[in-house]
C-alpha atoms as a PDB file:
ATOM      1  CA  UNK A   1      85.425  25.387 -68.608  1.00  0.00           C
ATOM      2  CA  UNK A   2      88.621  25.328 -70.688  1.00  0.00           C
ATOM      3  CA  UNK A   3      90.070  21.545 -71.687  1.00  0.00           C
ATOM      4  CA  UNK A   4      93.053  22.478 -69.253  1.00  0.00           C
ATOM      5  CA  UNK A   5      90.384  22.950 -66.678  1.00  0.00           C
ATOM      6  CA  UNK A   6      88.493  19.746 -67.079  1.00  0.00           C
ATOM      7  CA  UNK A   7      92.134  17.692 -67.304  1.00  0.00           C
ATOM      8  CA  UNK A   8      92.684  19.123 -64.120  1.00  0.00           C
ATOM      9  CA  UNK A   9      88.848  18.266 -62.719  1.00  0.00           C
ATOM     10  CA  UNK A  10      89.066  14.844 -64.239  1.00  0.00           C
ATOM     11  CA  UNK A  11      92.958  14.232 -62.851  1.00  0.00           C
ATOM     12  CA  UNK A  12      91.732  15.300 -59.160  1.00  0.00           C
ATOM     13  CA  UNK A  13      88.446  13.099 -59.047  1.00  0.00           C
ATOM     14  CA  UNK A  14      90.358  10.122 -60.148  1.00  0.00           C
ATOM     15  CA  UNK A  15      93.220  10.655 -57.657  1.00  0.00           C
ATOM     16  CA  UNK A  16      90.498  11.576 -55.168  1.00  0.00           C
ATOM     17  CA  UNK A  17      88.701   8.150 -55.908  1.00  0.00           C
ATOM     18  CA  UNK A  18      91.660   6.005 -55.790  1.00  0.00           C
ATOM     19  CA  UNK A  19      92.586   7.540 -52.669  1.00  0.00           C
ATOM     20  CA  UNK A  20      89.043   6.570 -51.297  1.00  0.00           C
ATOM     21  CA  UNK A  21      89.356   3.246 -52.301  1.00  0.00           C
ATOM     22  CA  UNK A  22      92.883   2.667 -51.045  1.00  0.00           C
ATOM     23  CA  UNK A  23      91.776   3.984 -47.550  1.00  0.00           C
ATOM     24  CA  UNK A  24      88.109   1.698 -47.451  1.00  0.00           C
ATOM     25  CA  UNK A  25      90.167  -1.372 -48.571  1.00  0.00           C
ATOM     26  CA  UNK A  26      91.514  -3.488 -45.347  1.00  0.00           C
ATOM     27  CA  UNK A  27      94.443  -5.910 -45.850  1.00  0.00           C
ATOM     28  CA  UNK A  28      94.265  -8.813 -43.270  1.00  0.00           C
ATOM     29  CA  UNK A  29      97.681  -8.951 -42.376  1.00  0.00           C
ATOM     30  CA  UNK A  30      97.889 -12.358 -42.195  1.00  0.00           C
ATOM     31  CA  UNK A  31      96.600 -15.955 -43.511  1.00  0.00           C
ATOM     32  CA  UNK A  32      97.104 -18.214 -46.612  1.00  0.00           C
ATOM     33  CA  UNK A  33      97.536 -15.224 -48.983  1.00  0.00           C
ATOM     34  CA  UNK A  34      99.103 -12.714 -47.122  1.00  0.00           C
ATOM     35  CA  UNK A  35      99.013  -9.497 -48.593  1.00  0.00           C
ATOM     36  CA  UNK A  36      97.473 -10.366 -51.920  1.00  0.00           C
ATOM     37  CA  UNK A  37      93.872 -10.505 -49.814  1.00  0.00           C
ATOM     38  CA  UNK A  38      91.820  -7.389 -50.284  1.00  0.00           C
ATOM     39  CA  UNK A  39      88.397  -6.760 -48.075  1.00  0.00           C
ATOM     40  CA  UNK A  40      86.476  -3.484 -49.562  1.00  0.00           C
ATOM     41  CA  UNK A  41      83.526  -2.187 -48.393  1.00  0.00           C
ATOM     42  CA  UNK A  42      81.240  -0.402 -49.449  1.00  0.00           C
ATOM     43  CA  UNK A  43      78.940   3.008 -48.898  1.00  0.00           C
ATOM     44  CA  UNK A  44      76.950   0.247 -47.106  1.00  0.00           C
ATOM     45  CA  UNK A  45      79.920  -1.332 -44.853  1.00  0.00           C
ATOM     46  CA  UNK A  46      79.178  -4.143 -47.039  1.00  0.00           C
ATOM     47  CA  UNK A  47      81.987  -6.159 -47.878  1.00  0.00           C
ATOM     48  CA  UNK A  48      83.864  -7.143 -50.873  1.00  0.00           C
ATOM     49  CA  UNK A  49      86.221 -10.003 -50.665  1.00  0.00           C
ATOM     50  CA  UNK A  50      89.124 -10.050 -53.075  1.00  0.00           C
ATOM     51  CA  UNK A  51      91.698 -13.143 -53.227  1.00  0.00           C
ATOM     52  CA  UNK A  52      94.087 -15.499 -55.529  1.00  0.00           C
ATOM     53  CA  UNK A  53      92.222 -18.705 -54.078  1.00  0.00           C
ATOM     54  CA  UNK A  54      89.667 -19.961 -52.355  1.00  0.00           C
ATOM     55  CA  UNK A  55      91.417 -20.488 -49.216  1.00  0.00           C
ATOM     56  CA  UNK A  56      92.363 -16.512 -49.368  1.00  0.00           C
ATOM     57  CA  UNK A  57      88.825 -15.959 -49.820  1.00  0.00           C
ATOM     58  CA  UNK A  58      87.037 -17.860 -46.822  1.00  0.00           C
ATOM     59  CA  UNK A  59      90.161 -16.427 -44.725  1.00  0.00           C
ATOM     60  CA  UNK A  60      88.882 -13.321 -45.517  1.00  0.00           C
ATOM     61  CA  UNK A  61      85.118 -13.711 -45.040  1.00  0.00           C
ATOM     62  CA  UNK A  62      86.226 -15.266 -41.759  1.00  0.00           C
ATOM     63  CA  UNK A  63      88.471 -12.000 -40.674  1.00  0.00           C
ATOM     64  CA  UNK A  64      85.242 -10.006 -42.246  1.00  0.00           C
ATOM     65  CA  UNK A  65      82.545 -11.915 -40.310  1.00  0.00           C
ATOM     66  CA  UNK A  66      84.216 -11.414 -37.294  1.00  0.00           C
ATOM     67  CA  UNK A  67      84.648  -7.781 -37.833  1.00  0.00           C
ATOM     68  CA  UNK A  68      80.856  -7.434 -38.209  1.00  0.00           C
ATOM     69  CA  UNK A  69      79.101 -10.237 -35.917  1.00  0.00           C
ATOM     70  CA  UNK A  70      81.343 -10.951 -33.015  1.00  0.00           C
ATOM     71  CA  UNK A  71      78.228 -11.517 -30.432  1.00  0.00           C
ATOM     72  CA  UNK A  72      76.552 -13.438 -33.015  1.00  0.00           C
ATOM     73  CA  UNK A  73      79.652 -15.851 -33.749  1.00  0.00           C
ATOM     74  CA  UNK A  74      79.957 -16.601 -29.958  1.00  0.00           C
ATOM     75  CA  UNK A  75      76.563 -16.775 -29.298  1.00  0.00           C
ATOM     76  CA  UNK A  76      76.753 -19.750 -32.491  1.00  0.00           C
ATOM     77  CA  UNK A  77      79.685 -21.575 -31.336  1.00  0.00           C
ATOM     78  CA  UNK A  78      78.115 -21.756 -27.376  1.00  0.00           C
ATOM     79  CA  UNK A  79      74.857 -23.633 -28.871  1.00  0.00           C
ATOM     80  CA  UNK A  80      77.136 -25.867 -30.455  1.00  0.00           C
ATOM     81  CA  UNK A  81      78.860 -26.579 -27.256  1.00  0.00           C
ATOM     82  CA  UNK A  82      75.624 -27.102 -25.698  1.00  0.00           C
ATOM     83  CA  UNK A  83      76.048 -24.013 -23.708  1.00  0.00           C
ATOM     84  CA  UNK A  84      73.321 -21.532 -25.108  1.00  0.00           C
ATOM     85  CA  UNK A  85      71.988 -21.173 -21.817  1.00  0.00           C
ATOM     86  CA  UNK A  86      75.017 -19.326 -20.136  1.00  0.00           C
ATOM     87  CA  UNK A  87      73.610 -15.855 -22.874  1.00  0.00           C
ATOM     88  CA  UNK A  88      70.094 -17.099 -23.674  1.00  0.00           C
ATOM     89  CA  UNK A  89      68.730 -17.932 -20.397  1.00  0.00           C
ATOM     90  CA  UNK A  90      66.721 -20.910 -18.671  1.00  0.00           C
ATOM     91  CA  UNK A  91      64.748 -20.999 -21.515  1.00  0.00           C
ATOM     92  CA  UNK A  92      67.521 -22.368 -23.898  1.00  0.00           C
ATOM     93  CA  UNK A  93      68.389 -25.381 -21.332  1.00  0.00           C
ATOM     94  CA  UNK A  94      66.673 -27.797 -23.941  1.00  0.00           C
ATOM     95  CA  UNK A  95      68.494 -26.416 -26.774  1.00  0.00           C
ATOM     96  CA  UNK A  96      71.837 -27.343 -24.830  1.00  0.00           C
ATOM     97  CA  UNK A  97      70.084 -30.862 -24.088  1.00  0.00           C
ATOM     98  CA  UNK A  98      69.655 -31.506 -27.604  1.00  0.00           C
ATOM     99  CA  UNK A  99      73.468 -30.255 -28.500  1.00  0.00           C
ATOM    100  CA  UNK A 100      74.504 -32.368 -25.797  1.00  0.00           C
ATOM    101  CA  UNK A 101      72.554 -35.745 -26.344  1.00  0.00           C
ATOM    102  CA  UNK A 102      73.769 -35.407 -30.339  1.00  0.00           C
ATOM    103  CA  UNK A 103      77.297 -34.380 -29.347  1.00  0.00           C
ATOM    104  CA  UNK A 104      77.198 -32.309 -32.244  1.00  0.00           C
ATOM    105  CA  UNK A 105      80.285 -30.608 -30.945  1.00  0.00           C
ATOM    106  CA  UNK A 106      82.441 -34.214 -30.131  1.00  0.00           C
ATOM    107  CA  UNK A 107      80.657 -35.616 -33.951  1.00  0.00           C
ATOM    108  CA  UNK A 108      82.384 -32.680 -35.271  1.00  0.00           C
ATOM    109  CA  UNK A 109      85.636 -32.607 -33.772  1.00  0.00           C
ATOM    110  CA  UNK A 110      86.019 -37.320 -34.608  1.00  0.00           C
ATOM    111  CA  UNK A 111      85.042 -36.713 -38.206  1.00  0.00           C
ATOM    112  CA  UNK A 112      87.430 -33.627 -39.072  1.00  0.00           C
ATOM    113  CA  UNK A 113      89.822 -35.747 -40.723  1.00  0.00           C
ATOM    114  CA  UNK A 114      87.368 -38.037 -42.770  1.00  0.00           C
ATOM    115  CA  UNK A 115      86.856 -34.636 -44.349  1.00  0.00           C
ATOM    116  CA  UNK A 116      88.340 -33.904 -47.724  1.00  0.00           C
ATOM    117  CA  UNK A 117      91.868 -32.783 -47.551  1.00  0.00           C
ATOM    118  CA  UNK A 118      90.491 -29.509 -49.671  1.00  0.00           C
ATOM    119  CA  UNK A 119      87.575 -28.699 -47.835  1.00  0.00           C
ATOM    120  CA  UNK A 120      89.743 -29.217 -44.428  1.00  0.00           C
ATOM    121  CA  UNK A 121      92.126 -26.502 -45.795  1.00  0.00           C
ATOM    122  CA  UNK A 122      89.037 -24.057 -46.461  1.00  0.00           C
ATOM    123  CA  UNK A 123      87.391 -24.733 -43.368  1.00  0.00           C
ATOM    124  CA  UNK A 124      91.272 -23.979 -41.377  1.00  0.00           C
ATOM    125  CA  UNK A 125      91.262 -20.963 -43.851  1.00  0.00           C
ATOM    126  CA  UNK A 126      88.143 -19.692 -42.512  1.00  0.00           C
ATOM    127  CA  UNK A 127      88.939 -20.161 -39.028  1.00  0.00           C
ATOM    128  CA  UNK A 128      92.336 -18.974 -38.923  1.00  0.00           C
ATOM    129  CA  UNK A 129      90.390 -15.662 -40.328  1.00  0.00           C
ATOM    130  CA  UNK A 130      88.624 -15.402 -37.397  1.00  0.00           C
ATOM    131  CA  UNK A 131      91.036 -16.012 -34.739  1.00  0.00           C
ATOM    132  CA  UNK A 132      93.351 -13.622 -36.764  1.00  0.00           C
ATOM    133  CA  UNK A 133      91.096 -10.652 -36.454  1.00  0.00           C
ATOM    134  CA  UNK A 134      90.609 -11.041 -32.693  1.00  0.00           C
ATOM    135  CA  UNK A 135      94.513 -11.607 -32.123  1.00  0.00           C
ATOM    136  CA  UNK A 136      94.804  -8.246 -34.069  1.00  0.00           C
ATOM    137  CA  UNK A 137      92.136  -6.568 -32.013  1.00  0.00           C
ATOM    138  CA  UNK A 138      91.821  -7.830 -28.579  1.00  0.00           C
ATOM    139  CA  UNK A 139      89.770  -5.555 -26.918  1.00  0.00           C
END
């Protein structure tokens, strides 16, 4: 191949790449960040979680978990209401005893505030991801 042919090659494979990249990258449209939050994945699916600050970051694993595990985060937040037993069957009544009897859900929702202000604004970060990705996709 002539140099002219390989600046060519090399100039298509790089636009071809970028273009690749551009269209596997997802921009949550929303959260503390905004556009500046970047979610990649990989050949895998795997994501890659790109962001100014932490907040942007657990925003983004939020909107990126519930992309990937939507049974599995309902099926979490149920046992911590004490309600595993509504998906899991008679055989998860005790589990919703236990959740119950240690109010893990009411413990969690008193103490919120004697949280650090910081770690507050993470966890909010987080969560907002989530309930961002299902306001953008409903169904």
């Amino acid at each position: 191949m002539t140099l002219s042919k390989w600046r060519v090659l090399s100039v298509f494979v790089t636009v071809s790449v970028c273009a690749f990249a551009a269209a596997a990258a997802e921009r949550p449209g929303t959260g503390p960040d905004k556009d500046k939050i970047v979610v990649y994945r990989d050949t895998w699916g795997v994501p890659h979680i790109y962001a100014p600050t932490v907040e942007g970051g657990l925003y983004a694993m939020g909107w990126a978990q519930a992309q990937d595990r939507p049974e599995e985060m309902l099926k979490n937040f149920m046992r911590a209401m004490g309600q595993s037993a509504t998906f899991d069957g008679p055989g998860a009544v005790q589990s919703d005893l236990v959740s119950h009897l240690w109010d893990h859900y009411g413990t969690s929702k008193r103490n919120f505030l004697k949280i650090r202000p910081d770690i507050r604004r993470q966890i909010r970060a987080y969560v907002e991801g989530i309930n961002d990705f299902y306001a953008a996709h409903p169904k």
